[in-house]
PDB file of N, CA and C in Angstrom:
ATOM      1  N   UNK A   1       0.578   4.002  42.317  1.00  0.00           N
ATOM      2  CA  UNK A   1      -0.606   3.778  41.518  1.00  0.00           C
ATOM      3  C   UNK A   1      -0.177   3.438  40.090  1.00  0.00           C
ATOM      4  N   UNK A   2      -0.605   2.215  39.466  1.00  0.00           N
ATOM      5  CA  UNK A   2      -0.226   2.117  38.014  1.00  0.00           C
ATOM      6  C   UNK A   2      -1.591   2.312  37.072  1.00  0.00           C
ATOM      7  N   UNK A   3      -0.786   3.357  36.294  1.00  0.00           N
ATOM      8  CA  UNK A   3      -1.552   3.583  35.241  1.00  0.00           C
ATOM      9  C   UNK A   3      -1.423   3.286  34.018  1.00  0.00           C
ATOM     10  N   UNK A   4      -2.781   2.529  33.141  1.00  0.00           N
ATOM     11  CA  UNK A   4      -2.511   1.311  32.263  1.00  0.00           C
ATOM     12  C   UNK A   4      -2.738   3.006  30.813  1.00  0.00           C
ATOM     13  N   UNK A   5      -2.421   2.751  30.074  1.00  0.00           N
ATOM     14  CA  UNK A   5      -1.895   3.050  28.743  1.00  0.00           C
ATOM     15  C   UNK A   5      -2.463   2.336  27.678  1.00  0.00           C
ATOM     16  N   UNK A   6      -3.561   2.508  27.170  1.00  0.00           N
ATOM     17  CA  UNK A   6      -3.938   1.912  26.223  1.00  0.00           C
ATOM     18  C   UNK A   6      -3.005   1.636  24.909  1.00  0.00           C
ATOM     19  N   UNK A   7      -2.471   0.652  24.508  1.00  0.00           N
ATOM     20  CA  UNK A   7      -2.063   0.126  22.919  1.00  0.00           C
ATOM     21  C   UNK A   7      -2.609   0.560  22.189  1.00  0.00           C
ATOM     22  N   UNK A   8      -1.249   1.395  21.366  1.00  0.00           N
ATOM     23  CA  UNK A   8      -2.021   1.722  19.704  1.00  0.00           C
ATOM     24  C   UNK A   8      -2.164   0.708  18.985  1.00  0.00           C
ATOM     25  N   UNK A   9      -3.564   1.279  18.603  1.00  0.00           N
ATOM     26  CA  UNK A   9      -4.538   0.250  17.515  1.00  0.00           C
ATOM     27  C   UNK A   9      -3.348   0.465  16.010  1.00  0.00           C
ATOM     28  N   UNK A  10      -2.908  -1.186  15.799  1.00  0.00           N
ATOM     29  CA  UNK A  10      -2.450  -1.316  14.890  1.00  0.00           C
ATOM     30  C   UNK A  10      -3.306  -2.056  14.105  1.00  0.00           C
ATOM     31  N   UNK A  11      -3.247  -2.164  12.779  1.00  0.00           N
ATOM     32  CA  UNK A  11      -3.924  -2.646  11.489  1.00  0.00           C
ATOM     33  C   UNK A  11      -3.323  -3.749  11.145  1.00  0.00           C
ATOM     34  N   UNK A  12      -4.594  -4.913  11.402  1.00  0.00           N
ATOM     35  CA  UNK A  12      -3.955  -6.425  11.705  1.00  0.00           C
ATOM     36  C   UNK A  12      -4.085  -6.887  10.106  1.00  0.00           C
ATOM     37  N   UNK A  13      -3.327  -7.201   9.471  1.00  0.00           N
ATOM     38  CA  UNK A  13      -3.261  -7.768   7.594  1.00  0.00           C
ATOM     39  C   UNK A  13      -5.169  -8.648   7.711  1.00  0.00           C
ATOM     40  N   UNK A  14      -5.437  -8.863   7.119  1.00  0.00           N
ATOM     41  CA  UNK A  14      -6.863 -10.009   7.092  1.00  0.00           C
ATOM     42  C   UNK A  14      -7.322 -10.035   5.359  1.00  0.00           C
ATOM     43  N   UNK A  15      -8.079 -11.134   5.545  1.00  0.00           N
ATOM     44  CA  UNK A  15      -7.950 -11.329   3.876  1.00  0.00           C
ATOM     45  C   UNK A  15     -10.010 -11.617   3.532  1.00  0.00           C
ATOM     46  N   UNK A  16     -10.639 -11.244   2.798  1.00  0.00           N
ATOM     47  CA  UNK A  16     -11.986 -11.467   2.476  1.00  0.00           C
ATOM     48  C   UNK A  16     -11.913 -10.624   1.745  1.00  0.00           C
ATOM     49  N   UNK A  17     -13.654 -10.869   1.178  1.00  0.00           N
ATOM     50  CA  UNK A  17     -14.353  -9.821   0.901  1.00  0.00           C
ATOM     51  C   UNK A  17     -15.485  -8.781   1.308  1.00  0.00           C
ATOM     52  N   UNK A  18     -15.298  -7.669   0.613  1.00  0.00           N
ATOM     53  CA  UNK A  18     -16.323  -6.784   1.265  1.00  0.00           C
ATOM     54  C   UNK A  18     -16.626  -6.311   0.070  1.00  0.00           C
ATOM     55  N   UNK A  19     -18.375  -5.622   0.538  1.00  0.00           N
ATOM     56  CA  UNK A  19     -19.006  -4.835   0.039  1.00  0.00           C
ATOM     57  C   UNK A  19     -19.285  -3.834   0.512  1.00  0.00           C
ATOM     58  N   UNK A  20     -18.653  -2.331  -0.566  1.00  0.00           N
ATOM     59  CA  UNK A  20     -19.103  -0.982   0.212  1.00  0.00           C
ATOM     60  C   UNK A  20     -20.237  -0.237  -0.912  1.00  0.00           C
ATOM     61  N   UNK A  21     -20.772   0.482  -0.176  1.00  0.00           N
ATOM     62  CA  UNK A  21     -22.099   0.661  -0.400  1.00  0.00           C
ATOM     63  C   UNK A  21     -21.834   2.271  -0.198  1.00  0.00           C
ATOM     64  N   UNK A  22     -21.054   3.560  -0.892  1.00  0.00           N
ATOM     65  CA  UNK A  22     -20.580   4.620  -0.914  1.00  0.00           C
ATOM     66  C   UNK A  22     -22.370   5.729  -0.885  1.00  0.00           C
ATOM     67  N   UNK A  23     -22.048   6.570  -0.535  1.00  0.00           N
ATOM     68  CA  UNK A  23     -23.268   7.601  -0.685  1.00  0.00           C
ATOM     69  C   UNK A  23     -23.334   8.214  -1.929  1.00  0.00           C
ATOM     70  N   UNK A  24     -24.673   7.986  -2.270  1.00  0.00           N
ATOM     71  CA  UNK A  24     -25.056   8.914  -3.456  1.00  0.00           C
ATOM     72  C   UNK A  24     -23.921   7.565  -5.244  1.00  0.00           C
ATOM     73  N   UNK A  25     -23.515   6.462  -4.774  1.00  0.00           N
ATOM     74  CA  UNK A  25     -22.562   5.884  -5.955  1.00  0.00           C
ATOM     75  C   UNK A  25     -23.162   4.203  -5.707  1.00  0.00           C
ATOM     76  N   UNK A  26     -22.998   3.525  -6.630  1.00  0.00           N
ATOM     77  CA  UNK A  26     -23.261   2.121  -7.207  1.00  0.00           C
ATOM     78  C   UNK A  26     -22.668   1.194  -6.379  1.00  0.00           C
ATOM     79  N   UNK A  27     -23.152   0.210  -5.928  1.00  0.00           N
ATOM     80  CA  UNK A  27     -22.359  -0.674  -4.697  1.00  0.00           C
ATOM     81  C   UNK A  27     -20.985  -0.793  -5.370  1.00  0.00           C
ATOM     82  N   UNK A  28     -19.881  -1.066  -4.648  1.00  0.00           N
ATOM     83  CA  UNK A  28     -18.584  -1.617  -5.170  1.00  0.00           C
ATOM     84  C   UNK A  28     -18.133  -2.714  -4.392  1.00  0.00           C
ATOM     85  N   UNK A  29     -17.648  -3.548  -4.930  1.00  0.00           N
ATOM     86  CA  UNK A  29     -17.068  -4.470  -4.789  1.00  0.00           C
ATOM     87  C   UNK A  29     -15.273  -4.561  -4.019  1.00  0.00           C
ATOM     88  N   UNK A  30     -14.952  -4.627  -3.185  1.00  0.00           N
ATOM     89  CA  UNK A  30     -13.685  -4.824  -2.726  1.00  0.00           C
ATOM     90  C   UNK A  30     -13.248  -6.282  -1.833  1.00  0.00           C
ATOM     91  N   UNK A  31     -11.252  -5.817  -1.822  1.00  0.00           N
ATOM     92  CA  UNK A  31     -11.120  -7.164  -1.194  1.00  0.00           C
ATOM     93  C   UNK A  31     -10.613  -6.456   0.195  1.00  0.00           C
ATOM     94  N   UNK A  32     -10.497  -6.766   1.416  1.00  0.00           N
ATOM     95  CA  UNK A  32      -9.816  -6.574   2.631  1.00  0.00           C
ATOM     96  C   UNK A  32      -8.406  -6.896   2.831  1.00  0.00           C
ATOM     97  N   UNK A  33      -7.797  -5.470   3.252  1.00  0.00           N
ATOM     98  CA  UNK A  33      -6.444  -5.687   2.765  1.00  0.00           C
ATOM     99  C   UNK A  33      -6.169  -5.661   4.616  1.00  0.00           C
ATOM    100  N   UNK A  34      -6.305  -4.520   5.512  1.00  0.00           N
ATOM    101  CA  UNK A  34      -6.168  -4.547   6.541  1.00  0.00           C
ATOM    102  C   UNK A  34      -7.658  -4.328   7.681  1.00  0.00           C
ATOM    103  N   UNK A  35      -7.412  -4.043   8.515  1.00  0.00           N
ATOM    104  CA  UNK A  35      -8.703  -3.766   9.662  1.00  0.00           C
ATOM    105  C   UNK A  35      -8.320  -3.566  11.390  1.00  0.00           C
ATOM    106  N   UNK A  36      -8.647  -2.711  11.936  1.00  0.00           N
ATOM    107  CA  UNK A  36      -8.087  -2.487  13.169  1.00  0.00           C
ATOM    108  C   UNK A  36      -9.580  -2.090  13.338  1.00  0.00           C
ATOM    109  N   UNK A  37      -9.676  -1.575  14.709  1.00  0.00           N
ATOM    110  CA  UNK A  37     -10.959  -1.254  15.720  1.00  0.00           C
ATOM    111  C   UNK A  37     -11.833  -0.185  15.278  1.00  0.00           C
ATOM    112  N   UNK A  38     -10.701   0.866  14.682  1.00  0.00           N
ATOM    113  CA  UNK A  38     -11.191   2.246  14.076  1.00  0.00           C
ATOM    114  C   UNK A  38     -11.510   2.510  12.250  1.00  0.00           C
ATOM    115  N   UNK A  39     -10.751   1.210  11.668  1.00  0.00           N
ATOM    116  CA  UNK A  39     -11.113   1.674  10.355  1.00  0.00           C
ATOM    117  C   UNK A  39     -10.407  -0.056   9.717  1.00  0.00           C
ATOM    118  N   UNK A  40     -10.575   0.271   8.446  1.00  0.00           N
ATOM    119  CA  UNK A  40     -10.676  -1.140   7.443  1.00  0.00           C
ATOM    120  C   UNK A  40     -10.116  -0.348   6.152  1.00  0.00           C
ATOM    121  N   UNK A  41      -8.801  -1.133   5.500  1.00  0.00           N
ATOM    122  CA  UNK A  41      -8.064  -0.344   4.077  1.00  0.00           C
ATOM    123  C   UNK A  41      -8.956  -1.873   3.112  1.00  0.00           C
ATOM    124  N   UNK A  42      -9.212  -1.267   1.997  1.00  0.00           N
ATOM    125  CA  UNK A  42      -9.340  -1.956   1.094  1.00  0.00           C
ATOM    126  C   UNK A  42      -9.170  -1.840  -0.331  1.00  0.00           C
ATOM    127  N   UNK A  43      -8.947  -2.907  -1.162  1.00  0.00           N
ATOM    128  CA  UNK A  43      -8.669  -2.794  -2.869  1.00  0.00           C
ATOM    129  C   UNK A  43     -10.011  -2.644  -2.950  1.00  0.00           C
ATOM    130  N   UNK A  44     -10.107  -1.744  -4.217  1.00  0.00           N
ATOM    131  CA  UNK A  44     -11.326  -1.592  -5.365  1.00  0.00           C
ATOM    132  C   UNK A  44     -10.994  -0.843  -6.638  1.00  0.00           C
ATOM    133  N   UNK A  45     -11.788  -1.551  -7.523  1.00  0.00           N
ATOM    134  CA  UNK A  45     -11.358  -0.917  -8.779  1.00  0.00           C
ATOM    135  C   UNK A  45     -11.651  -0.073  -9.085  1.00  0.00           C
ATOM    136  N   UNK A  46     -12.050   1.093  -7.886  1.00  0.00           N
ATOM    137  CA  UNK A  46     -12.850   2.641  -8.410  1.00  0.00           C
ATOM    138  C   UNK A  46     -12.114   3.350  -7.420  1.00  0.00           C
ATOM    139  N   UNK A  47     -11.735   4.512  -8.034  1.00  0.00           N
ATOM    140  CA  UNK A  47     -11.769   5.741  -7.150  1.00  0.00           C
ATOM    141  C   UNK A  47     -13.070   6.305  -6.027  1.00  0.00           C
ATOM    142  N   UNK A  48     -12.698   6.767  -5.081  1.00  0.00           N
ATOM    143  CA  UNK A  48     -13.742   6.991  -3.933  1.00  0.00           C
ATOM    144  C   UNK A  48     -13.127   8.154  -3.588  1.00  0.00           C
ATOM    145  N   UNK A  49     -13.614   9.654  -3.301  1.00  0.00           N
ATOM    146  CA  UNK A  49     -13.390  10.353  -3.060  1.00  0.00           C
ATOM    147  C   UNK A  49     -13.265  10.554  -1.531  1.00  0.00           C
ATOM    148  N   UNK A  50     -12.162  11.047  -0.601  1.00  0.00           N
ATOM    149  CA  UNK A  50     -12.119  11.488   0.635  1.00  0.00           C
ATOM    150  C   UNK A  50     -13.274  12.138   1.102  1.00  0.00           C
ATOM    151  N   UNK A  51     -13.739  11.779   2.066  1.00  0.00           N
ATOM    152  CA  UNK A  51     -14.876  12.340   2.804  1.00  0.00           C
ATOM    153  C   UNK A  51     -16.140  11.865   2.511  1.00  0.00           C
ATOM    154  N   UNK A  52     -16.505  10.642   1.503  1.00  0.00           N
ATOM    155  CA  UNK A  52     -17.710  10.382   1.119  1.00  0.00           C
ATOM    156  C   UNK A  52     -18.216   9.035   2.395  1.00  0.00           C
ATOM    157  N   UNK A  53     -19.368   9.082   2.465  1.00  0.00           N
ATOM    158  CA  UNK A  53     -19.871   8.372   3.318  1.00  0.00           C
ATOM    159  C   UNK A  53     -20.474   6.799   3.115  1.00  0.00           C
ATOM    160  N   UNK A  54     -19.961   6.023   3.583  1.00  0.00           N
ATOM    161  CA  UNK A  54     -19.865   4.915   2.971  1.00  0.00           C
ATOM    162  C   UNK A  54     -20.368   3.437   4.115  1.00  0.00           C
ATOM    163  N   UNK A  55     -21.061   2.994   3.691  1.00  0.00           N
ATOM    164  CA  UNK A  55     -21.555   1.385   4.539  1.00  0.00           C
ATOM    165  C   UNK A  55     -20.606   0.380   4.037  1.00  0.00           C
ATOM    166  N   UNK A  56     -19.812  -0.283   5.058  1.00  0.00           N
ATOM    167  CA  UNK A  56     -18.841  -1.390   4.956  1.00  0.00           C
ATOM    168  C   UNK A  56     -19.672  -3.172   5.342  1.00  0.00           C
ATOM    169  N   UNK A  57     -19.468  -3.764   4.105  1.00  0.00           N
ATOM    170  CA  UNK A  57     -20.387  -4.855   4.569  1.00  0.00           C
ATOM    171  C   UNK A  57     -19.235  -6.052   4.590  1.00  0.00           C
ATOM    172  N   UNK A  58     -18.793  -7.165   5.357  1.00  0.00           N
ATOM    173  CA  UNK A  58     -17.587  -7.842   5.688  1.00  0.00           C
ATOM    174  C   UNK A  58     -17.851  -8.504   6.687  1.00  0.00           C
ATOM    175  N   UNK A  59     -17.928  -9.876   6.035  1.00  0.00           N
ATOM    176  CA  UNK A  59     -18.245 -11.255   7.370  1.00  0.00           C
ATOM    177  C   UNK A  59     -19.432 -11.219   7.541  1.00  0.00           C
ATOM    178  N   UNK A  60     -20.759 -10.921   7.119  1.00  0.00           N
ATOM    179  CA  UNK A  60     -21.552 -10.764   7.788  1.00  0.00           C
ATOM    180  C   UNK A  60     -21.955  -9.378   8.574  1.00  0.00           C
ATOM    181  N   UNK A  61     -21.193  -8.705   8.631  1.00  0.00           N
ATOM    182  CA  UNK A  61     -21.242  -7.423   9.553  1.00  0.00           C
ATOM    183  C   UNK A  61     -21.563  -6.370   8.719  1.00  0.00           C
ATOM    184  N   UNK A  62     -21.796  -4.908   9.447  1.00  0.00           N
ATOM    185  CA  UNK A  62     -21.781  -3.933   8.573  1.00  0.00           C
ATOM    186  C   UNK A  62     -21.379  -2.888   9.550  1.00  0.00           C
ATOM    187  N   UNK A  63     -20.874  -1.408   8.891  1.00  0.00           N
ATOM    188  CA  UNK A  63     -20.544  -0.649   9.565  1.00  0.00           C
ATOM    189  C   UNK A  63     -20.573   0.288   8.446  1.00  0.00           C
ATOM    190  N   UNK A  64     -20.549   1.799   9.266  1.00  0.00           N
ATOM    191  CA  UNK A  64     -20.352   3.235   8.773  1.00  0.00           C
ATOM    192  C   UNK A  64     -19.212   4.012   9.140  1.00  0.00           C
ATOM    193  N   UNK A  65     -18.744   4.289   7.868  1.00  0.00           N
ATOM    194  CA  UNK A  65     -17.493   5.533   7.984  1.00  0.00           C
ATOM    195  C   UNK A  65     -17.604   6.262   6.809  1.00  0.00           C
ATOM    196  N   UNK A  66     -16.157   7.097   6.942  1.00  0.00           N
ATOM    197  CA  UNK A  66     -15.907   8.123   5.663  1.00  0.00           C
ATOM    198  C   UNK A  66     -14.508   7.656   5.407  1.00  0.00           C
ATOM    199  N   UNK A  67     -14.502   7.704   4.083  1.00  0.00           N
ATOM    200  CA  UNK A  67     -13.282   7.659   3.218  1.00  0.00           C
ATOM    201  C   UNK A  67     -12.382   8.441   3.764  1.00  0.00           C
ATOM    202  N   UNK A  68     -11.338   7.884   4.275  1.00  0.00           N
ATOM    203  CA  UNK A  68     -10.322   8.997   4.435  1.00  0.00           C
ATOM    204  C   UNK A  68      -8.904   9.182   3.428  1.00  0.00           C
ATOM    205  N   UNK A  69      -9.177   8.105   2.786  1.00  0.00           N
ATOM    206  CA  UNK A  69      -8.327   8.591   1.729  1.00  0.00           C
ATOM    207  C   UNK A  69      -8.401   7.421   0.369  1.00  0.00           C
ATOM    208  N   UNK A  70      -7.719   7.521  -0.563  1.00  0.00           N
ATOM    209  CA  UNK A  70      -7.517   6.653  -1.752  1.00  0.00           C
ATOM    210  C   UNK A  70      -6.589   6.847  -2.819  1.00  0.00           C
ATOM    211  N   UNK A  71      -5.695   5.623  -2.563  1.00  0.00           N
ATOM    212  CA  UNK A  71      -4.974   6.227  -3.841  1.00  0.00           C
ATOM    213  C   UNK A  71      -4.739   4.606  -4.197  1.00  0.00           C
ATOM    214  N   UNK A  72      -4.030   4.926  -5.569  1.00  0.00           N
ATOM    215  CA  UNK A  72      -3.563   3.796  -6.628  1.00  0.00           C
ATOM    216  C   UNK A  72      -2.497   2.613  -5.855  1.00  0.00           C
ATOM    217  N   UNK A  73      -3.229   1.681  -6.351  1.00  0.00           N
ATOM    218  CA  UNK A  73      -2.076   0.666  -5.888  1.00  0.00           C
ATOM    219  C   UNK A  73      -2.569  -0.314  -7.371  1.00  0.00           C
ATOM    220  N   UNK A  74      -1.498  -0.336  -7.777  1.00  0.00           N
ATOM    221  CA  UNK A  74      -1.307  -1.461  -8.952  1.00  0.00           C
ATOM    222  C   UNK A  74      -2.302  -0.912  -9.640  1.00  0.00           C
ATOM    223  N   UNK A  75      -2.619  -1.969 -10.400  1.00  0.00           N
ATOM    224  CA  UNK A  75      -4.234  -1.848 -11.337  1.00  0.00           C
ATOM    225  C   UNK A  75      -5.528  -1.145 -10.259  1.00  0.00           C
ATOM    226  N   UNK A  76      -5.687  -1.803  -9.050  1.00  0.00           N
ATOM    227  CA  UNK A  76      -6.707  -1.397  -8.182  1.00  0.00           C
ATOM    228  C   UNK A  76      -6.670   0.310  -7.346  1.00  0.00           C
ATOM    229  N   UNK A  77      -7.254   0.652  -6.262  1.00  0.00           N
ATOM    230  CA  UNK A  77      -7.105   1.584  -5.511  1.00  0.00           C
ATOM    231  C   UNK A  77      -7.054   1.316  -3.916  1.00  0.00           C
ATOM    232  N   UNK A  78      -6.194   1.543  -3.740  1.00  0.00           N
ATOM    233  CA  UNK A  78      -6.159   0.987  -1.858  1.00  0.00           C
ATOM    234  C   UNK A  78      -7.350   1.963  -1.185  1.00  0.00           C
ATOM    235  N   UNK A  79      -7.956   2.072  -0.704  1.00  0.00           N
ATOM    236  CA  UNK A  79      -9.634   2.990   0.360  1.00  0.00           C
ATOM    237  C   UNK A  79      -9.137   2.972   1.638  1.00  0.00           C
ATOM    238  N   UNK A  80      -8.656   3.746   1.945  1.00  0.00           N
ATOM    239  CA  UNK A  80      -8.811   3.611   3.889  1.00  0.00           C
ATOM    240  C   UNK A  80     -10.186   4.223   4.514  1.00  0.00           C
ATOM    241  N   UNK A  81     -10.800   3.234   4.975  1.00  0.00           N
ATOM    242  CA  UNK A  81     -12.072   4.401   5.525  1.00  0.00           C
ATOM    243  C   UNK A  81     -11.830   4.461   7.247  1.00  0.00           C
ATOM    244  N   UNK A  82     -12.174   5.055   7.954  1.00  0.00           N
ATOM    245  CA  UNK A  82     -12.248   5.652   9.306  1.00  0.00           C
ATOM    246  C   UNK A  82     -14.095   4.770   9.767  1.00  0.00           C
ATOM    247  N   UNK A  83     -13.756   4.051  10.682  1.00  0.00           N
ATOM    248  CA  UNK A  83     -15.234   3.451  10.638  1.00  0.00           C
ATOM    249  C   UNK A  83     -15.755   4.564  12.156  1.00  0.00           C
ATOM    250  N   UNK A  84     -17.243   4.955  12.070  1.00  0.00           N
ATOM    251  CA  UNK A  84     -17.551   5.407  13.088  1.00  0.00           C
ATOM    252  C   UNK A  84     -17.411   4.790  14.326  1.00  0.00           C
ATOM    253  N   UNK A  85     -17.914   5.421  15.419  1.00  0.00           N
ATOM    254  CA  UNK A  85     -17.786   4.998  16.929  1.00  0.00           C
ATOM    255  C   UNK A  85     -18.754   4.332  17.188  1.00  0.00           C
TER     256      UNK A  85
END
């Protein structure tokens, strides 16, 4: 019997823009740095606190997650958010 093994979801590079739309904070503006199935890293020029709840708007699309983390990259802040299921 073969049993198939799902591939880890790796984070494919992609380049646009997005708009996140954070809970309870002022739309922000970012660019798309990576994106896989489960979540999307992006530049912005603001700090975003871990765990805040946030609408991802990109291509046309939209989606919900939480910040799972943020830290400094260059002048900007890299965002990894965790997009829901």
């Amino acid at each position: 019997m073969n049993v198939k093994h799902p591939l880890p979801e790796q984070p494919v590079r992609s380049k646009g823009e997005a708009t996140l739309l954070p809970d309870g904070c002022p739309e922000l503006p970012a660019v798309v740095c990576d994106i896989s199935p489960s979540g999307i890293g992006v530049l912005a020029d603001r700090i975003l606190d871990a765990g805040t709840a946030v609408d991802v708007h990109v291509h046309g699309h939209a989606a919900r997650g939480i910040v799972a983390s943020c830290r400094p990259a260059g002048a900007a802040f890299y965002i990894a958010i965790a997009l829901a299921a």
